[in-house]
N, C-alpha and C. Protein backbone atom coordinates (compact mmCIF):
# COMPACT_ATOMS: atom_id res chain seq x y z
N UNK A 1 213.25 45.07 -57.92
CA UNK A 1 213.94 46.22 -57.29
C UNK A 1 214.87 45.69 -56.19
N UNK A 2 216.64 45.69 -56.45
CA UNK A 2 217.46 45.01 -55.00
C UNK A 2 217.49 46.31 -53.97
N UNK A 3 217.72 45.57 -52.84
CA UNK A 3 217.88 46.14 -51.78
C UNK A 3 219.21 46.41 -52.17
N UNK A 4 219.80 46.35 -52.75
CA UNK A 4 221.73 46.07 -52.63
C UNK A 4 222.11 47.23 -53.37
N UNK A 5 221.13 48.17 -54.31
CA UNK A 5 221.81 49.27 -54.69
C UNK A 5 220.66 50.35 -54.56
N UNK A 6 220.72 51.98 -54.93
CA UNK A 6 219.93 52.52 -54.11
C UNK A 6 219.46 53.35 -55.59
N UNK A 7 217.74 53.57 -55.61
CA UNK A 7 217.35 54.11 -57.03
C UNK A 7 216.48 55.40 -55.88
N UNK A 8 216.46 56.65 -57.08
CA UNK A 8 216.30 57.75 -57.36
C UNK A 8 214.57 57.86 -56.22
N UNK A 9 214.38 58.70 -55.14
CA UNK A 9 213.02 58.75 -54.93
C UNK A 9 211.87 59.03 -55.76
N UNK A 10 212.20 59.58 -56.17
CA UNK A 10 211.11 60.29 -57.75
C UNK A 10 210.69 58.53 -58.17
N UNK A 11 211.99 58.22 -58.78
CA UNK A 11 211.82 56.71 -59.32
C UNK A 11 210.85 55.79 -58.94
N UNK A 12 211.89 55.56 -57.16
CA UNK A 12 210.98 54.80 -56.31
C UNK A 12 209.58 54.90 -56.29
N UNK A 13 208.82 56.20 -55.89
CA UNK A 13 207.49 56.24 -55.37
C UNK A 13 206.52 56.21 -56.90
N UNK A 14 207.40 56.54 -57.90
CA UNK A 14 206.01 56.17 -59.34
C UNK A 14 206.33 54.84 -59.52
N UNK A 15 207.58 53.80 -59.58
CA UNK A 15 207.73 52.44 -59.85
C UNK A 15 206.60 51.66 -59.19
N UNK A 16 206.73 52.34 -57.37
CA UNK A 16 205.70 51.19 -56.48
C UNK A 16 204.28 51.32 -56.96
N UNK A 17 204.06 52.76 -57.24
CA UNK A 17 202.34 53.05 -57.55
C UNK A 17 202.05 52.50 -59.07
N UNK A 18 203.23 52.23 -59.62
CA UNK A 18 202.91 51.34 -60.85
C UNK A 18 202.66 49.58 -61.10
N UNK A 19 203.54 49.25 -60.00
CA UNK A 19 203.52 47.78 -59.65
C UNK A 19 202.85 47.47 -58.48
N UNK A 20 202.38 48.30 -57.80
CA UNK A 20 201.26 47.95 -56.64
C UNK A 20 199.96 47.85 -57.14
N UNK A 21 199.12 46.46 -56.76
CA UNK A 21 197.77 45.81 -57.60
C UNK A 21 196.89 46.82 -56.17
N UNK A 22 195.59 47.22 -56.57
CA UNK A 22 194.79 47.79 -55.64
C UNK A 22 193.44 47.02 -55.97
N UNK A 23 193.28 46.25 -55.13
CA UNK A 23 191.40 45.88 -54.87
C UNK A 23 190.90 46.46 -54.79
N UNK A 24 189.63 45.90 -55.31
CA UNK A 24 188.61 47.47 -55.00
C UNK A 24 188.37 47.87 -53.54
N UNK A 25 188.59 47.10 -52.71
CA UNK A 25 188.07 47.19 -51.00
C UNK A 25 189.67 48.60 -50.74
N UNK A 26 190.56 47.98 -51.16
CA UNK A 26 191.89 48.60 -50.80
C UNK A 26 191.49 50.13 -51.92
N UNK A 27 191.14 50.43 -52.90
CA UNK A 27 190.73 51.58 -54.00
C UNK A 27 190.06 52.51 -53.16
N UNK A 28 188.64 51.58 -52.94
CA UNK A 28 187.92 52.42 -52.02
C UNK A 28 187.67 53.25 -50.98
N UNK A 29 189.05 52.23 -50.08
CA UNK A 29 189.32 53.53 -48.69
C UNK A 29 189.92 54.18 -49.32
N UNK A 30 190.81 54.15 -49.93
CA UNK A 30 191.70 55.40 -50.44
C UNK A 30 191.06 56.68 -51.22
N UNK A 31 190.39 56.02 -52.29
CA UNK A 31 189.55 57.35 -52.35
C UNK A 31 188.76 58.06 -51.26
N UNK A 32 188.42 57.70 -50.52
CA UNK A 32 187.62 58.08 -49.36
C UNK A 32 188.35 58.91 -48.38
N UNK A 33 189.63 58.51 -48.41
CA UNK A 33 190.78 59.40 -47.66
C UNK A 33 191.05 60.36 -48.38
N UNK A 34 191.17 60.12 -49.70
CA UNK A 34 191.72 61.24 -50.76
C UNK A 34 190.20 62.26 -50.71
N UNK A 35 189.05 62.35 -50.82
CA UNK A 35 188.05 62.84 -50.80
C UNK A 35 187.41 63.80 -49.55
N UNK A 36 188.03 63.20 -48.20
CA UNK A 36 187.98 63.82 -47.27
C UNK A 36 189.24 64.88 -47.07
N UNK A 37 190.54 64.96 -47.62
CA UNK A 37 191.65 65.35 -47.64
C UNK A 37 191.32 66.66 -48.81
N UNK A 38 190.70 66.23 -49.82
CA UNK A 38 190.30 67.06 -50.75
C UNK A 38 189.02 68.23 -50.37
N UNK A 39 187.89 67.96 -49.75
CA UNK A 39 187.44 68.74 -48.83
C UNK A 39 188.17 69.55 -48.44
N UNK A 40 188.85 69.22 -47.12
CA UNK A 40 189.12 70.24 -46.52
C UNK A 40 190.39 71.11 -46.79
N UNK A 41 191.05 70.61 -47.76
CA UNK A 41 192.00 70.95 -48.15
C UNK A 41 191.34 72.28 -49.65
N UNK A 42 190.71 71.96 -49.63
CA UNK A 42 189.35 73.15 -50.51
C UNK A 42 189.11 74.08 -49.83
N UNK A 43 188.78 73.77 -48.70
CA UNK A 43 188.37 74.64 -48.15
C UNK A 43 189.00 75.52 -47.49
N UNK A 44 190.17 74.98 -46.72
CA UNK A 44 190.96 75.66 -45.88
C UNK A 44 192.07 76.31 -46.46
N UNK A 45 192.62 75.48 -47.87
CA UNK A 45 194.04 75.94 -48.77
C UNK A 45 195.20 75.20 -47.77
N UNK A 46 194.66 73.96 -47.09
CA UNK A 46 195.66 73.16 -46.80
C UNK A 46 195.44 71.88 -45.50
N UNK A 47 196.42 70.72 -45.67
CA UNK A 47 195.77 69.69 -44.62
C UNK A 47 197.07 69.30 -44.09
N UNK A 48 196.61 68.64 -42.71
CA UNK A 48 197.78 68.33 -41.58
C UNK A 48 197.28 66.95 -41.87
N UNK A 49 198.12 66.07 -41.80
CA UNK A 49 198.06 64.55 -42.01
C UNK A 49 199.07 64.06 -40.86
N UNK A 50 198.18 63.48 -40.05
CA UNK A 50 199.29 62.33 -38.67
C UNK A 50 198.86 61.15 -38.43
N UNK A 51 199.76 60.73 -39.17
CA UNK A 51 199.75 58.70 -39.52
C UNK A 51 200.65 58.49 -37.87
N UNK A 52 199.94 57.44 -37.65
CA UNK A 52 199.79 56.92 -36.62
C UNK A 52 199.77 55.75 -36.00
N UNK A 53 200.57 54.96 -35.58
CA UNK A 53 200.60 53.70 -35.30
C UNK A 53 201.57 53.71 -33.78
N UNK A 54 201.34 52.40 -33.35
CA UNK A 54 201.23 52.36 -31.94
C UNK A 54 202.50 52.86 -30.86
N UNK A 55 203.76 52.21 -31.91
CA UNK A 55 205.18 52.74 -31.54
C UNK A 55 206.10 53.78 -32.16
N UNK A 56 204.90 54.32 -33.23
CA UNK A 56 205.46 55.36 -34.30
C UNK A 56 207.36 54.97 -34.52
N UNK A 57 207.42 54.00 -34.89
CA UNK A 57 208.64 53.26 -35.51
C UNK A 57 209.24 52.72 -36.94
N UNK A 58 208.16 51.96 -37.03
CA UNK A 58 208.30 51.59 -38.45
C UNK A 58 207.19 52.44 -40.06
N UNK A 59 205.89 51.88 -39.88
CA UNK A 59 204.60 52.05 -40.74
C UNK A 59 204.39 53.56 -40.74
N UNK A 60 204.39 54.21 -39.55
CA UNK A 60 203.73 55.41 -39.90
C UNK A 60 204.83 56.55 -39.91
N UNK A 61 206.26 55.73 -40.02
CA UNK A 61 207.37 56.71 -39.98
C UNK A 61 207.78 56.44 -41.51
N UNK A 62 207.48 55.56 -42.21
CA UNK A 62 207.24 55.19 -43.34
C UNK A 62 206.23 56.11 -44.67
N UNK A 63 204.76 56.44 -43.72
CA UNK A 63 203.78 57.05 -44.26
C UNK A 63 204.16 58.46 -44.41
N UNK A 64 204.69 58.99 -43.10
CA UNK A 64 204.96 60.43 -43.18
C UNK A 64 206.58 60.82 -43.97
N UNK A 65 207.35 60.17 -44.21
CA UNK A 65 208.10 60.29 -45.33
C UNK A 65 207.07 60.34 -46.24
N UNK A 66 206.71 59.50 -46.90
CA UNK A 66 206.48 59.56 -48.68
C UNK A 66 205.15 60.48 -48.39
N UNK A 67 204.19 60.57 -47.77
CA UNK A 67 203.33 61.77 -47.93
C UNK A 67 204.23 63.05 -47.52
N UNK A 68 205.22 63.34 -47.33
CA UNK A 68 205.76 64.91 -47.82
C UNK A 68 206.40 64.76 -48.19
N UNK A 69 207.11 63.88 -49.05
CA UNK A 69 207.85 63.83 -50.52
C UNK A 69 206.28 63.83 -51.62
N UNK A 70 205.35 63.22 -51.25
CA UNK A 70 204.08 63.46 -52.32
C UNK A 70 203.30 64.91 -52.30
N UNK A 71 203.76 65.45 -51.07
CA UNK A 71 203.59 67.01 -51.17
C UNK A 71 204.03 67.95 -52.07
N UNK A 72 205.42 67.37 -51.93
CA UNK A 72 206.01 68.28 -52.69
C UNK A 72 205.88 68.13 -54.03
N UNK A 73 206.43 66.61 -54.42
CA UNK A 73 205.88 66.26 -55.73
C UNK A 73 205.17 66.76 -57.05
N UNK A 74 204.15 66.87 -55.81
CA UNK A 74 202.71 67.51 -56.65
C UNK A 74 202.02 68.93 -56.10
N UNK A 75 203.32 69.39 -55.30
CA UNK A 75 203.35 70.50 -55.23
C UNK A 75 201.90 71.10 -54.18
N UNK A 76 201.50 70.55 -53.19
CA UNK A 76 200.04 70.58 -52.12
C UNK A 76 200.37 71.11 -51.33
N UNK A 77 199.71 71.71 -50.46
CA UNK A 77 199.79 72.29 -49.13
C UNK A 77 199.62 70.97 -48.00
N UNK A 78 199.98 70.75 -47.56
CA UNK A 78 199.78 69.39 -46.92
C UNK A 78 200.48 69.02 -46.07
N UNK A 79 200.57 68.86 -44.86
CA UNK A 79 201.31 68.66 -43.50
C UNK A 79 201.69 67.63 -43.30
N UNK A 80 202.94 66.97 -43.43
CA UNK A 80 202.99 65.17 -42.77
C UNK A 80 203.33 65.39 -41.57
N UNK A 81 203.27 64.62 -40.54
CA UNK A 81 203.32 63.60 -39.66
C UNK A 81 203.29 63.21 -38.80
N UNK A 82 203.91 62.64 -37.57
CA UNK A 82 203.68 60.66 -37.65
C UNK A 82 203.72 60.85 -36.11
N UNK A 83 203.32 59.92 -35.44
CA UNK A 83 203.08 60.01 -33.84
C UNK A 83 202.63 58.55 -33.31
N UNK A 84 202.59 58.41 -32.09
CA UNK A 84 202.43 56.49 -31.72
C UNK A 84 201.78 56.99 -30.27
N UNK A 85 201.18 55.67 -29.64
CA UNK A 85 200.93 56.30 -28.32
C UNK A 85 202.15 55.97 -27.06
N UNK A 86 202.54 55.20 -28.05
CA UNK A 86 204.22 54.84 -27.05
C UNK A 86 205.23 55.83 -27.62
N UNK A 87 206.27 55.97 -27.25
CA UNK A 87 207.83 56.71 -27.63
C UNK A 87 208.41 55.79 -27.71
N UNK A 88 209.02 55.20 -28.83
CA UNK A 88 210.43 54.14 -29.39
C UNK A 88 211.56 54.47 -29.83
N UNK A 89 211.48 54.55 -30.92
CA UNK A 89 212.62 55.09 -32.22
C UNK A 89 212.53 55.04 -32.93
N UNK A 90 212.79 55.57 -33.90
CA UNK A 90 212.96 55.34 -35.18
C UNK A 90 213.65 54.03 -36.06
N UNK A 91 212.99 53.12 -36.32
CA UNK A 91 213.97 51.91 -36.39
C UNK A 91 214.77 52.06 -37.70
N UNK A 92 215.61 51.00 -36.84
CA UNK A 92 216.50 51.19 -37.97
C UNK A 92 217.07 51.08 -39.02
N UNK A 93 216.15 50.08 -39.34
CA UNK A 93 215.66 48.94 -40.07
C UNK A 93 214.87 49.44 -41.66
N UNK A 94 213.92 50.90 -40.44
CA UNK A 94 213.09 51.15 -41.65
C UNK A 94 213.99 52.17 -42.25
N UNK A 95 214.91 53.51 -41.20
CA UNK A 95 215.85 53.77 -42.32
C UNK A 95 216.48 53.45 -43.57
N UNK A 96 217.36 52.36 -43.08
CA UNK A 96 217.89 51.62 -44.08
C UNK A 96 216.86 51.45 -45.15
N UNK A 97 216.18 50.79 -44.88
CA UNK A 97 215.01 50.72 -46.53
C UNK A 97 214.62 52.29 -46.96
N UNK A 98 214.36 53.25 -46.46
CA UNK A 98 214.08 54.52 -46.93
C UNK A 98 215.35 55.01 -47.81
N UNK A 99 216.37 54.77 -47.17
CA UNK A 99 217.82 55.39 -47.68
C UNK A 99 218.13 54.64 -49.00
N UNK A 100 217.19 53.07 -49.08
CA UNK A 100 217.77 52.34 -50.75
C UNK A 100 216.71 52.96 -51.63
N UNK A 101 215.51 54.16 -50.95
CA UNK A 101 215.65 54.76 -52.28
C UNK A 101 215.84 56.11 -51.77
N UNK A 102 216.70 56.32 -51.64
CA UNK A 102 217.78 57.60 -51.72
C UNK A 102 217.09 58.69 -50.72
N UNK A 103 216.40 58.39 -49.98
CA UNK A 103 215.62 59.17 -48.67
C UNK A 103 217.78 59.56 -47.81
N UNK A 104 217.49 60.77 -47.96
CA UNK A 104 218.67 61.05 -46.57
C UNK A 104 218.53 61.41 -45.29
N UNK A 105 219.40 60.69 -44.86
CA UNK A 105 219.15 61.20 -42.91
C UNK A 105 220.06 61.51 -42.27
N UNK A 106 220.51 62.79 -41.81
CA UNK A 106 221.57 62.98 -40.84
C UNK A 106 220.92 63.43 -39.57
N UNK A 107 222.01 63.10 -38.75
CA UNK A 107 221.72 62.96 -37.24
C UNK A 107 221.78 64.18 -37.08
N UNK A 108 220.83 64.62 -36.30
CA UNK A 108 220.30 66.16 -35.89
C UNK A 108 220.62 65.98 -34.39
N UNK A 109 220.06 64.97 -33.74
CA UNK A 109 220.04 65.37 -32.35
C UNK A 109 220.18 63.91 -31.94
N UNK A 110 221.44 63.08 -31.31
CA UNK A 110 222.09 62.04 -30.71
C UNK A 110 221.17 61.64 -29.49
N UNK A 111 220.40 60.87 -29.21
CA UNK A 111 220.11 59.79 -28.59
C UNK A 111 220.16 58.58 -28.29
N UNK A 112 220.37 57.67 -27.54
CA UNK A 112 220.79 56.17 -27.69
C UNK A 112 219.00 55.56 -27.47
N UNK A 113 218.50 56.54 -26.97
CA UNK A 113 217.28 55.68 -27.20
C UNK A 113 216.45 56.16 -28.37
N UNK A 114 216.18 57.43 -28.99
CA UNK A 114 215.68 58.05 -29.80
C UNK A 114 216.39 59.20 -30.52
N UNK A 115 217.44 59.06 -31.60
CA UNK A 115 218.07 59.88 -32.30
C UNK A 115 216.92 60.78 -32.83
N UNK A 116 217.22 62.16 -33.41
CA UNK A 116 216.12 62.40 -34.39
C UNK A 116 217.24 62.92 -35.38
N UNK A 117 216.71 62.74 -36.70
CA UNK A 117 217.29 62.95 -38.19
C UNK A 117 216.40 63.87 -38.79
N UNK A 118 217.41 64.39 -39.72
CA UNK A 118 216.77 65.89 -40.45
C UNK A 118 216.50 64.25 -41.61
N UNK A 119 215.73 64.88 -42.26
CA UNK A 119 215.19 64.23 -43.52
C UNK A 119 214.94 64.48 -44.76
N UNK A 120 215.63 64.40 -46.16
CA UNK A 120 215.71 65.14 -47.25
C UNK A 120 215.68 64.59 -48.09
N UNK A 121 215.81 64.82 -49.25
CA UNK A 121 215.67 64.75 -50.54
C UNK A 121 216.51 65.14 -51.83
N UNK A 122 216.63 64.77 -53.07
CA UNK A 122 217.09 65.25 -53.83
C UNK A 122 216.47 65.94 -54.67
N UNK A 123 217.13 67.40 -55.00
CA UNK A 123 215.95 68.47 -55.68
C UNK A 123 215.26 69.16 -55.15
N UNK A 124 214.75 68.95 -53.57
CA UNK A 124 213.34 69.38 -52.98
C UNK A 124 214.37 70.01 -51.65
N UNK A 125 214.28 71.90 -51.58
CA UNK A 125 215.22 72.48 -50.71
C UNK A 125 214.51 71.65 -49.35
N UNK A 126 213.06 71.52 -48.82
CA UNK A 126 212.32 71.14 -47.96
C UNK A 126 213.04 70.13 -46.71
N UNK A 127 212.98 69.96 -45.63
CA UNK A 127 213.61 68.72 -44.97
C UNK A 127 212.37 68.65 -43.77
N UNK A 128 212.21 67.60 -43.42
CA UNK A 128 211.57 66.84 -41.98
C UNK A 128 212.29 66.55 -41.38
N UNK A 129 212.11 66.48 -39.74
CA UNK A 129 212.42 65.92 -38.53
C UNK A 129 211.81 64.58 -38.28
N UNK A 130 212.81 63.83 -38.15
CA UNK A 130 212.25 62.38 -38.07
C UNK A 130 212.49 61.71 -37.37
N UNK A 131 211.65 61.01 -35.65
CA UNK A 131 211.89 60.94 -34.31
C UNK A 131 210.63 60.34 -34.35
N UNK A 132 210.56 59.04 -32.88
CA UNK A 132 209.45 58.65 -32.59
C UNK A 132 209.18 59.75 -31.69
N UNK A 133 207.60 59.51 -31.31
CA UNK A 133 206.61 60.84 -30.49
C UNK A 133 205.23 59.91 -30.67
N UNK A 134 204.70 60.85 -29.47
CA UNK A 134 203.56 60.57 -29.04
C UNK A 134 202.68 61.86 -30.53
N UNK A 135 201.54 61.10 -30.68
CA UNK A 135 200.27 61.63 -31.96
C UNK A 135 200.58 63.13 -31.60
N UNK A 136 200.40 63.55 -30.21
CA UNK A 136 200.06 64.79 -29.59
C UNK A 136 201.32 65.60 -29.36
N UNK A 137 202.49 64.83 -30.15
CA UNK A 137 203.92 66.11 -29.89
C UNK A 137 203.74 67.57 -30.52
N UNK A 138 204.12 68.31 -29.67
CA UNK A 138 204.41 70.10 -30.57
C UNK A 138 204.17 69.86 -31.50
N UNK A 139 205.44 68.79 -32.15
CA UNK A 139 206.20 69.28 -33.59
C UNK A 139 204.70 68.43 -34.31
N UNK A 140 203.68 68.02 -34.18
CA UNK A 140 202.61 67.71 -35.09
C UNK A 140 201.39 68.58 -34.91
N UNK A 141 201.64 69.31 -36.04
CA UNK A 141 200.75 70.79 -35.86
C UNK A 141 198.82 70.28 -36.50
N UNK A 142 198.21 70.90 -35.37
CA UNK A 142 196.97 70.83 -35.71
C UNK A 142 196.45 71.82 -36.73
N UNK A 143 195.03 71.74 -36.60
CA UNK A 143 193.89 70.67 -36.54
C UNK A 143 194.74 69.55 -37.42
N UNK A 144 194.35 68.10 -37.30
CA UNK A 144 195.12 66.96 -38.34
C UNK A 144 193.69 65.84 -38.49
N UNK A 145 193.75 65.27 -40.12
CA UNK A 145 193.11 63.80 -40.19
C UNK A 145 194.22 63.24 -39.69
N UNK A 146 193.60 62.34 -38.95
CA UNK A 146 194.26 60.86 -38.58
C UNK A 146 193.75 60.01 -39.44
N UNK A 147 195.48 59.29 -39.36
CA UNK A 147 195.26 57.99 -40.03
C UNK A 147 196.35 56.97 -39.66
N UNK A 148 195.40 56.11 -39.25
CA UNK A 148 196.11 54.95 -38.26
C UNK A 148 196.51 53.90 -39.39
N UNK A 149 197.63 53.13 -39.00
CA UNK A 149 198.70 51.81 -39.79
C UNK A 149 198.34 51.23 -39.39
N UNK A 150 198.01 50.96 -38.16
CA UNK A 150 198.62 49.61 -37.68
C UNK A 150 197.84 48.31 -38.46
N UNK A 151 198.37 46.95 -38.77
CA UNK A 151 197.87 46.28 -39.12
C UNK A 151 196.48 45.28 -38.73
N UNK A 152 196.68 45.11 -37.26
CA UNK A 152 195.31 44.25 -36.67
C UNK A 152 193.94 45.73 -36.43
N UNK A 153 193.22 44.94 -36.16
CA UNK A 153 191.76 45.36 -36.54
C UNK A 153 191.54 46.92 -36.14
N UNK A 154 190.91 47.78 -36.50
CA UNK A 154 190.63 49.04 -36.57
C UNK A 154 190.37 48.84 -35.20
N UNK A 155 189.78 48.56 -34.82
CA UNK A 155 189.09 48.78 -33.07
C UNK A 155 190.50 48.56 -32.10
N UNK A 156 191.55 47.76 -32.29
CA UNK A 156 192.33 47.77 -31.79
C UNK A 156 193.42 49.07 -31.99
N UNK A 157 193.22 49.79 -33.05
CA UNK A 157 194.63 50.91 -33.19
C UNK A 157 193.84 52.01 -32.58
N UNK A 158 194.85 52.82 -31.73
CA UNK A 158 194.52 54.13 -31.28
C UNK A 158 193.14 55.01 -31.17
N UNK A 159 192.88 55.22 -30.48
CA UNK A 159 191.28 56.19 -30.60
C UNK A 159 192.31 57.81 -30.44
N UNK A 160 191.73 58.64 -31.17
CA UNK A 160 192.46 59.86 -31.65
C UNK A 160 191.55 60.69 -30.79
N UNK A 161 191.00 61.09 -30.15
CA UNK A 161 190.08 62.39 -29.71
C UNK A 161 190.52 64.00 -30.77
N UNK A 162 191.58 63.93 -30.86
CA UNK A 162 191.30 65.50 -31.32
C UNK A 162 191.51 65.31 -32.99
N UNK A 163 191.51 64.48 -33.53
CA UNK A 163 191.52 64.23 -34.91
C UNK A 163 190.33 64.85 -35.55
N UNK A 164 190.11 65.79 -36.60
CA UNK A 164 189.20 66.03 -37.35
C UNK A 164 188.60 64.69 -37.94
N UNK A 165 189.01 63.94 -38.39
CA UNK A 165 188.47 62.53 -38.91
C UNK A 165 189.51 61.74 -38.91
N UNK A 166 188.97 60.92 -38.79
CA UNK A 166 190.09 59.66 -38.34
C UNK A 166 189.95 58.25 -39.55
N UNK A 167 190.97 57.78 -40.29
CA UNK A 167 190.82 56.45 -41.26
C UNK A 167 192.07 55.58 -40.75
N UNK A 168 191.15 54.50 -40.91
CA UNK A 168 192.25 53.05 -40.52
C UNK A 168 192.69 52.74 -42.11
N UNK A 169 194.19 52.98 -42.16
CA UNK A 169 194.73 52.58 -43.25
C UNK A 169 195.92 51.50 -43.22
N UNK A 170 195.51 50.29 -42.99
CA UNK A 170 196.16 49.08 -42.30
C UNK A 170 197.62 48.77 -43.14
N UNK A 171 198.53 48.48 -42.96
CA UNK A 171 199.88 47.99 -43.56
C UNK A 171 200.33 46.77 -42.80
N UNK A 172 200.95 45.96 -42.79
CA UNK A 172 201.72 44.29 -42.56
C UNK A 172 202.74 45.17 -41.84
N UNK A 173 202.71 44.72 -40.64
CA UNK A 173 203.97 45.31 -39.70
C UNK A 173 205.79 44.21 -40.46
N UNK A 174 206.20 45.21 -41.17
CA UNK A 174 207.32 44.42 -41.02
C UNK A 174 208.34 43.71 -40.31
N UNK A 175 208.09 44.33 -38.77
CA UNK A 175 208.50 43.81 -37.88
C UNK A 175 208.55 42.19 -37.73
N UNK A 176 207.18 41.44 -38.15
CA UNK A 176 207.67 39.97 -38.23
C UNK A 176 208.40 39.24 -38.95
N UNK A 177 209.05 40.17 -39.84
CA UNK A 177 210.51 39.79 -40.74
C UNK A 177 211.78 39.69 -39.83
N UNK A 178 211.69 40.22 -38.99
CA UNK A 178 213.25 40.61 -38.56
C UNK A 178 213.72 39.70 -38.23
N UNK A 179 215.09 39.87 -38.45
CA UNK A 179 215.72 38.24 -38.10
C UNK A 179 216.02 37.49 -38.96
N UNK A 180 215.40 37.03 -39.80
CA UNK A 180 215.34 36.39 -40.93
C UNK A 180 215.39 36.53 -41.97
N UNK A 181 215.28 35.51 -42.89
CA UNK A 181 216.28 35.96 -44.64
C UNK A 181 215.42 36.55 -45.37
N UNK A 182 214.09 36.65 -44.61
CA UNK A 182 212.81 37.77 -45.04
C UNK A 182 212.76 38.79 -44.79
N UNK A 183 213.81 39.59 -43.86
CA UNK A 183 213.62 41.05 -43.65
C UNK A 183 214.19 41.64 -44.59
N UNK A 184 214.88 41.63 -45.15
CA UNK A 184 215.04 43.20 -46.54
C UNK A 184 213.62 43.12 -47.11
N UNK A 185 213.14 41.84 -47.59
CA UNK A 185 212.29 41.90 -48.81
C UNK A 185 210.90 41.90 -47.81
N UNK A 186 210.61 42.00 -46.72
CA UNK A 186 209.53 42.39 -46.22
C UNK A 186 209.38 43.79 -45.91
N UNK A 187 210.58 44.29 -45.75
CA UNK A 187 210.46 45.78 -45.58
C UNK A 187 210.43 46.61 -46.72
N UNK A 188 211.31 46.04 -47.61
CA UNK A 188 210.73 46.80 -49.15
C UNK A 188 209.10 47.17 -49.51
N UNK A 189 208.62 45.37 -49.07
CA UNK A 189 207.31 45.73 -49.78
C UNK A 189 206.34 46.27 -49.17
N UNK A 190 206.42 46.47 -48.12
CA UNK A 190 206.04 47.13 -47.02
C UNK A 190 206.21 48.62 -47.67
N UNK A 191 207.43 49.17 -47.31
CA UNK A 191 207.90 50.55 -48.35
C UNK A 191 207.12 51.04 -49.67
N UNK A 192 206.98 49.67 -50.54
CA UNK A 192 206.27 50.25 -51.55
C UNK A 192 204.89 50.16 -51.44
N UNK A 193 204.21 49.56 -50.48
CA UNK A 193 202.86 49.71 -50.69
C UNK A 193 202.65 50.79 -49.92
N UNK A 194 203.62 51.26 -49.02
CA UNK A 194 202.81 52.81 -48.74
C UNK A 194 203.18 53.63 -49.26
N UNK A 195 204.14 53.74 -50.31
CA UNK A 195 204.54 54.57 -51.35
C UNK A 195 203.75 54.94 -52.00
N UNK A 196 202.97 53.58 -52.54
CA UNK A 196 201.51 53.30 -53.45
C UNK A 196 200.82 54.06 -53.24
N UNK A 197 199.81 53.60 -51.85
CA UNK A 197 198.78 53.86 -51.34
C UNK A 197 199.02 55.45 -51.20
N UNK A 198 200.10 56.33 -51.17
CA UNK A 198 200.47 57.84 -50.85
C UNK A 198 200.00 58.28 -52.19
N UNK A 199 200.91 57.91 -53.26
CA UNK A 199 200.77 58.17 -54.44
C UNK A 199 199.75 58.40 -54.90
N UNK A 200 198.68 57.01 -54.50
CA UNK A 200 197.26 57.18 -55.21
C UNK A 200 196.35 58.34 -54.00
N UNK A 201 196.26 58.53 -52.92
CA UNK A 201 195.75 59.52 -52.19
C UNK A 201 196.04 60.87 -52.76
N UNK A 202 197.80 61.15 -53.34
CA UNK A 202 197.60 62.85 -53.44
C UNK A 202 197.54 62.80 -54.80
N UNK A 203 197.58 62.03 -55.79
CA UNK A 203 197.21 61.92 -57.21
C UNK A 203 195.79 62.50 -57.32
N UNK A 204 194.83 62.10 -56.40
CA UNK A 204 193.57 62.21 -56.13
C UNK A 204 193.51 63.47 -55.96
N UNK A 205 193.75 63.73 -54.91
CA UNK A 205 193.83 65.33 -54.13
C UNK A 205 194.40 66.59 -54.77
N UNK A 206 195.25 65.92 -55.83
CA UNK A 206 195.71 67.27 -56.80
C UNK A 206 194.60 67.22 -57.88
N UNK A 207 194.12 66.11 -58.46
CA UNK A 207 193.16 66.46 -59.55
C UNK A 207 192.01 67.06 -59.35
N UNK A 208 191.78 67.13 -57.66
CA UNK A 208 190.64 67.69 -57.14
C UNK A 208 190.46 68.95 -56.74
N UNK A 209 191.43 69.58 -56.62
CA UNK A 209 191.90 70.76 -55.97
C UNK A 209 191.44 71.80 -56.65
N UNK A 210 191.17 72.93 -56.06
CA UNK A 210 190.37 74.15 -56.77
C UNK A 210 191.42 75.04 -57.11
C-alpha cells in the first residue's frame, strides 16, 4: 500500500483487517473489549468510546477516526472519542496518513497551536471534530469505556476515574519515526493496525448485538 497515492476508506480499513496478523495475546484483549462494549451497548442501545493517550496527537486521534468510520460502517450506536491528559495538536503527520486513505479535513477553527478540523468521509453524511483535548473535554460525552494507546506499560498510561471500564490497548508511538526515511512507513503501519484492531472490535460488537 504507497503512501504516494490515496485509496478509498472503505478499502483502507477491510485491506488492514485483512493483512493485519493477530496473536492470540493481541485476539484476546480485543475480544474482551469487544465483549464489554457489547454488554453495555445491549443494554443501554449504545456506547461512548474515549481512546486516550497522553498528548491525544497521534494514536488515539488515529483510534477515534476509524472507530466512527466503524460505526457507521456497520451501522452501531457508538460514540468516538479521543482525549490526552496534556493539550497538543493534532499532528500533522498523522493527518497526512489519514488523508492517504481518503479521511477529509477542513479547517473549522484556525489555531497555530491547535487547529480543529471537521472530519469526513465519502458516502457517510456524518462528520467529527478533530482537536487535541484533555479525556474530560465537553465535546467527549459521557458515561465512556476508556481505552488507553499509549505504548509503554499499562501502569504508566493515564488512570481514568470516571471511565465505566477502562482497557490498555497499546500501539508503537509513531513518533520515533519522525525525521527519518522511516516516517511514512511507520505511520502507515501504525494506521493500519488500528484500523485492524477497530475492525475486529466492532465486527464483534455487531454480531453480538440484540
Amino acid at each position: 500500500m504507497s503512501m504516494t497515492s490515496t485509496i478509498s476508506t472503505e478499502k483502507f480499513f477491510l485491506n488492514a483487517f485483512d493483512k493485519t496478523f493477530l496473536n492470540s495475546e493481541r485476539r484476546d484483549l480485543l475480544l474482551k473489549i469487544s465483549h464489554q462494549i457489547s454488554e453495555e451497548y445491549n443494554n443501554q442501545g449504545f456506547v461512548n468510546l474515549n481512546f486516550i493517550c497522553t498528548h491525544n496527537s497521534r494514536r488515539s486521534q488515529m483510534a477515534q477516526v476509524w472507530a466512527f468510520f466503524a460505526a457507521q460502517y456497520f451501522n452501531l450506536n457508538i460514540g468516538s472519542f479521543s482525549g490526552g491528559t496534556e493539550v497538543t495538536s493534532f499532528n500533522r503527520n498523522t493527518i497526512k496518513t489519514l488523508q492517504k486513505a481518503s479521511v477529509k479535513f477542513q479547517l473549522d477553527d484556525f489555531s497555530h497551536q491547535n487547529p480543529k478540523y471537521i472530519i469526513s468521509f465519502k458516502g457517510i453524511s456524518k462528520t467529527i471534530l478533530g482537536f487535541s483535548k484533555r479525556y474530560d473535554h465537553p465535546e467527549n460525552k459521557t458515561p465512556f469505556i476508556a481505552i488507553t494507546t499509549c505504548d509503554n506499560a499499562d501502569a504508566k498510561c493515564p488512570f481514568i476515574p470516571e471511565a465505566m471500564y477502562r482497557f490498555h490497548l497499546p500501539f508503537d508511538d509513531p513518533k520515533s519515526a519522525e525525521g527519518t526515511e522511516l516516517q511514512n512507513k511507520t505511520y502507515l503501519e501504525t494506521n493500519e493496525q488500528i484500523a485492524a484492531d477497530v475492525y475486529f472490535i466492532f465486527l464483534e460488537v455487531n454480531k453480538k448485538r440484540c
